[in-house]
N, C-alpha and C. Protein backbone atom coordinates (compact mmCIF):
# COMPACT_ATOMS: atom_id res chain seq x y z
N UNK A 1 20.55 -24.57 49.26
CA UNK A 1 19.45 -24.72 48.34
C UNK A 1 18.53 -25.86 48.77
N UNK A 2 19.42 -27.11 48.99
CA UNK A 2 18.45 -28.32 49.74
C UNK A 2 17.55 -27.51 50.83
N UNK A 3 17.65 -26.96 51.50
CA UNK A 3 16.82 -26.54 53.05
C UNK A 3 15.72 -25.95 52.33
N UNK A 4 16.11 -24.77 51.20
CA UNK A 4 15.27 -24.29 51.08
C UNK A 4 13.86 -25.14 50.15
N UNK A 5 14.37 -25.92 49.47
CA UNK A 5 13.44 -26.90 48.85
C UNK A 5 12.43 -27.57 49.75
N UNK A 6 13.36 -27.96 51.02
CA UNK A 6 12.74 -29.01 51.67
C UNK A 6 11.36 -28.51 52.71
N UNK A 7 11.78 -26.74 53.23
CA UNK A 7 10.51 -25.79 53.10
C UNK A 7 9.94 -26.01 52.78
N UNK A 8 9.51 -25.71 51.60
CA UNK A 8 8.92 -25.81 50.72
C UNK A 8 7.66 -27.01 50.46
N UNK A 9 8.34 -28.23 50.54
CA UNK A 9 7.80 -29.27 50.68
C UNK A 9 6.93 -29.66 51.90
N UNK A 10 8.05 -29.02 53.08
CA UNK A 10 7.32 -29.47 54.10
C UNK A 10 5.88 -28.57 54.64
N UNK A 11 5.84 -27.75 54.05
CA UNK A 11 4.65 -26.81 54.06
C UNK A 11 3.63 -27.46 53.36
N UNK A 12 3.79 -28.25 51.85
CA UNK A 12 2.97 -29.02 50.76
C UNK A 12 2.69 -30.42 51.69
N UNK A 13 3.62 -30.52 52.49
CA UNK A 13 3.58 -32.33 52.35
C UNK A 13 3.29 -32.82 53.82
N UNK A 14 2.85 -31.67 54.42
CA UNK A 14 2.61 -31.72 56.37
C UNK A 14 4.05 -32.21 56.69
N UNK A 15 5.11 -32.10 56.47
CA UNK A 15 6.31 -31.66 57.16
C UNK A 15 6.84 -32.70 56.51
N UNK A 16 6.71 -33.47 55.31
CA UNK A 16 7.76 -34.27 55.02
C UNK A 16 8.99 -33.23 54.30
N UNK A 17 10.33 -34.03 53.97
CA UNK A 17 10.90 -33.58 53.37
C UNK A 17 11.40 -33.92 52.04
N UNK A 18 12.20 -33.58 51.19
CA UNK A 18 12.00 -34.19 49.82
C UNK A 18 12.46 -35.73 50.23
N UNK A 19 13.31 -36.19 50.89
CA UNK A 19 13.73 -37.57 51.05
C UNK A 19 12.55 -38.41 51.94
N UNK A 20 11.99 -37.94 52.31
CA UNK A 20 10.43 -38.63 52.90
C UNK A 20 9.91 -38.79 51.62
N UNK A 21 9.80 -37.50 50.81
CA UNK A 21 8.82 -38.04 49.58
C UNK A 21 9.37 -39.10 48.82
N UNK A 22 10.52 -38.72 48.91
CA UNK A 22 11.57 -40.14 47.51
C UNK A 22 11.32 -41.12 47.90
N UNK A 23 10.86 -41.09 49.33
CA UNK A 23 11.03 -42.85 50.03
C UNK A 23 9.84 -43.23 50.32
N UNK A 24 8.70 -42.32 49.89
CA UNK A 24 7.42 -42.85 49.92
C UNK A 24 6.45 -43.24 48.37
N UNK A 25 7.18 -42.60 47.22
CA UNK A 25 6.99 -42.22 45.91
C UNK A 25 7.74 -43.36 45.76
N UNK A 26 8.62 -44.32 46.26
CA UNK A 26 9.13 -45.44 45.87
C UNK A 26 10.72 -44.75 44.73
N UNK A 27 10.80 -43.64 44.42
CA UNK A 27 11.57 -43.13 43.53
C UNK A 27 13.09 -43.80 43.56
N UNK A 28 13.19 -44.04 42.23
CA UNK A 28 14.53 -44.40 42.16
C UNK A 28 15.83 -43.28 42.09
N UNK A 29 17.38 -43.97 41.95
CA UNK A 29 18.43 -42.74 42.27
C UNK A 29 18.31 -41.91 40.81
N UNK A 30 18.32 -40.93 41.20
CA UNK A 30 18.27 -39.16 40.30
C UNK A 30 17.10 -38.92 39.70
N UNK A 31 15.92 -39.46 39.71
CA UNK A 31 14.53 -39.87 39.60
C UNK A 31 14.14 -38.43 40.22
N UNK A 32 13.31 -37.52 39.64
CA UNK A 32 13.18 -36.00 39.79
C UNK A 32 11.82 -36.22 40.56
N UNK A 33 11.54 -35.67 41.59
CA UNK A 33 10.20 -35.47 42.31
C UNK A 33 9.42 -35.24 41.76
N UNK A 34 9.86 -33.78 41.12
CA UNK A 34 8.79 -33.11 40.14
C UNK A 34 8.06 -33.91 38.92
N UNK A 35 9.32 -34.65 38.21
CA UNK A 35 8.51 -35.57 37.22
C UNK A 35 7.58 -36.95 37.58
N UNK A 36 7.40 -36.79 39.15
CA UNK A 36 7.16 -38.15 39.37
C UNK A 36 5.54 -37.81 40.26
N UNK A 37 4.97 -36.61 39.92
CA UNK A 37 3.71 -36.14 40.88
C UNK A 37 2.24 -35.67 39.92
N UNK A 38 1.17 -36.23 40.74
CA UNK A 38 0.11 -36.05 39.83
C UNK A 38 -0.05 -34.48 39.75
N UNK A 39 -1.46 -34.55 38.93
CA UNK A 39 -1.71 -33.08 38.45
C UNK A 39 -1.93 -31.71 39.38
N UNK A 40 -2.21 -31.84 40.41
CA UNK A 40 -2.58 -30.88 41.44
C UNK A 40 -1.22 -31.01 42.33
N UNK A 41 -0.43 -31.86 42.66
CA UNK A 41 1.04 -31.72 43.15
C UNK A 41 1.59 -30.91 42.51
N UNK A 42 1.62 -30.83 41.15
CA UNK A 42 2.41 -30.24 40.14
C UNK A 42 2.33 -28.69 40.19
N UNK A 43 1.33 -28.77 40.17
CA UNK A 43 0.61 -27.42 40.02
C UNK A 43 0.92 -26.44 41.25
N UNK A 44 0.69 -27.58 42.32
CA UNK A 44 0.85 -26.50 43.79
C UNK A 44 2.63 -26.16 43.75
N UNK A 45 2.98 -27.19 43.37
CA UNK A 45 4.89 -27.29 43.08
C UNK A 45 5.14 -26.18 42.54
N UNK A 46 5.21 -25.86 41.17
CA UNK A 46 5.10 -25.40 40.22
C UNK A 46 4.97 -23.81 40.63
N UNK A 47 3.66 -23.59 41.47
CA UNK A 47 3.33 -22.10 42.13
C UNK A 47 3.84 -22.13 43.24
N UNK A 48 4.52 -22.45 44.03
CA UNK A 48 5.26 -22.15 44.79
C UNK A 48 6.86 -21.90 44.56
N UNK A 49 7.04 -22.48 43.50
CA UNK A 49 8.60 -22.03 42.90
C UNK A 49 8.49 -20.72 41.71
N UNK A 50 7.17 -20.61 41.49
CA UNK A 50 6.90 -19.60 40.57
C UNK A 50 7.47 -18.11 41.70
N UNK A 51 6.74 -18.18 42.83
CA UNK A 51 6.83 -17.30 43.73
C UNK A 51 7.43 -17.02 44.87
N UNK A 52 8.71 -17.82 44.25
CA UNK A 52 10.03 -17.75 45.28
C UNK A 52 11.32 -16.70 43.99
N UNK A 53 10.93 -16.87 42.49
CA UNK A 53 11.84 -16.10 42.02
C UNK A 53 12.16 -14.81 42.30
N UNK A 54 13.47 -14.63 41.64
CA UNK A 54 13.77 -13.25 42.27
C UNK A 54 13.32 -12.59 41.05
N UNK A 55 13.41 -11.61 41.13
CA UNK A 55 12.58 -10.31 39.89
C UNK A 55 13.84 -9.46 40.14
């Protein structure tokens, strides 16, 4: 599941991965990415997990 997240990200984030973002977002331990990103992060986040579900 991590790999596939980190896809994900690295497509959004020019190749970081979620632990690049934690360590650039300053984020503390269990501190959620998602709750920690402005409005257009969110959004692009948000639609890209919209359109990974399975149906």
């Amino acid at each position: 599941m991590a790999e596939f997240h980190n896809a994900g990200y690295r497509g959004l984030y020019n190749g970081e991965t979620a632990d690049d973002i934690f360590k650039r977002k300053k984020l503390r331990y269990r501190e959620d990415i998602l709750d920690n990103m402005n409005e257009d992060e969110l959004i692009a986040n948000l639609f890209r997990i919209n359109q990974t579900k399975n149906f």
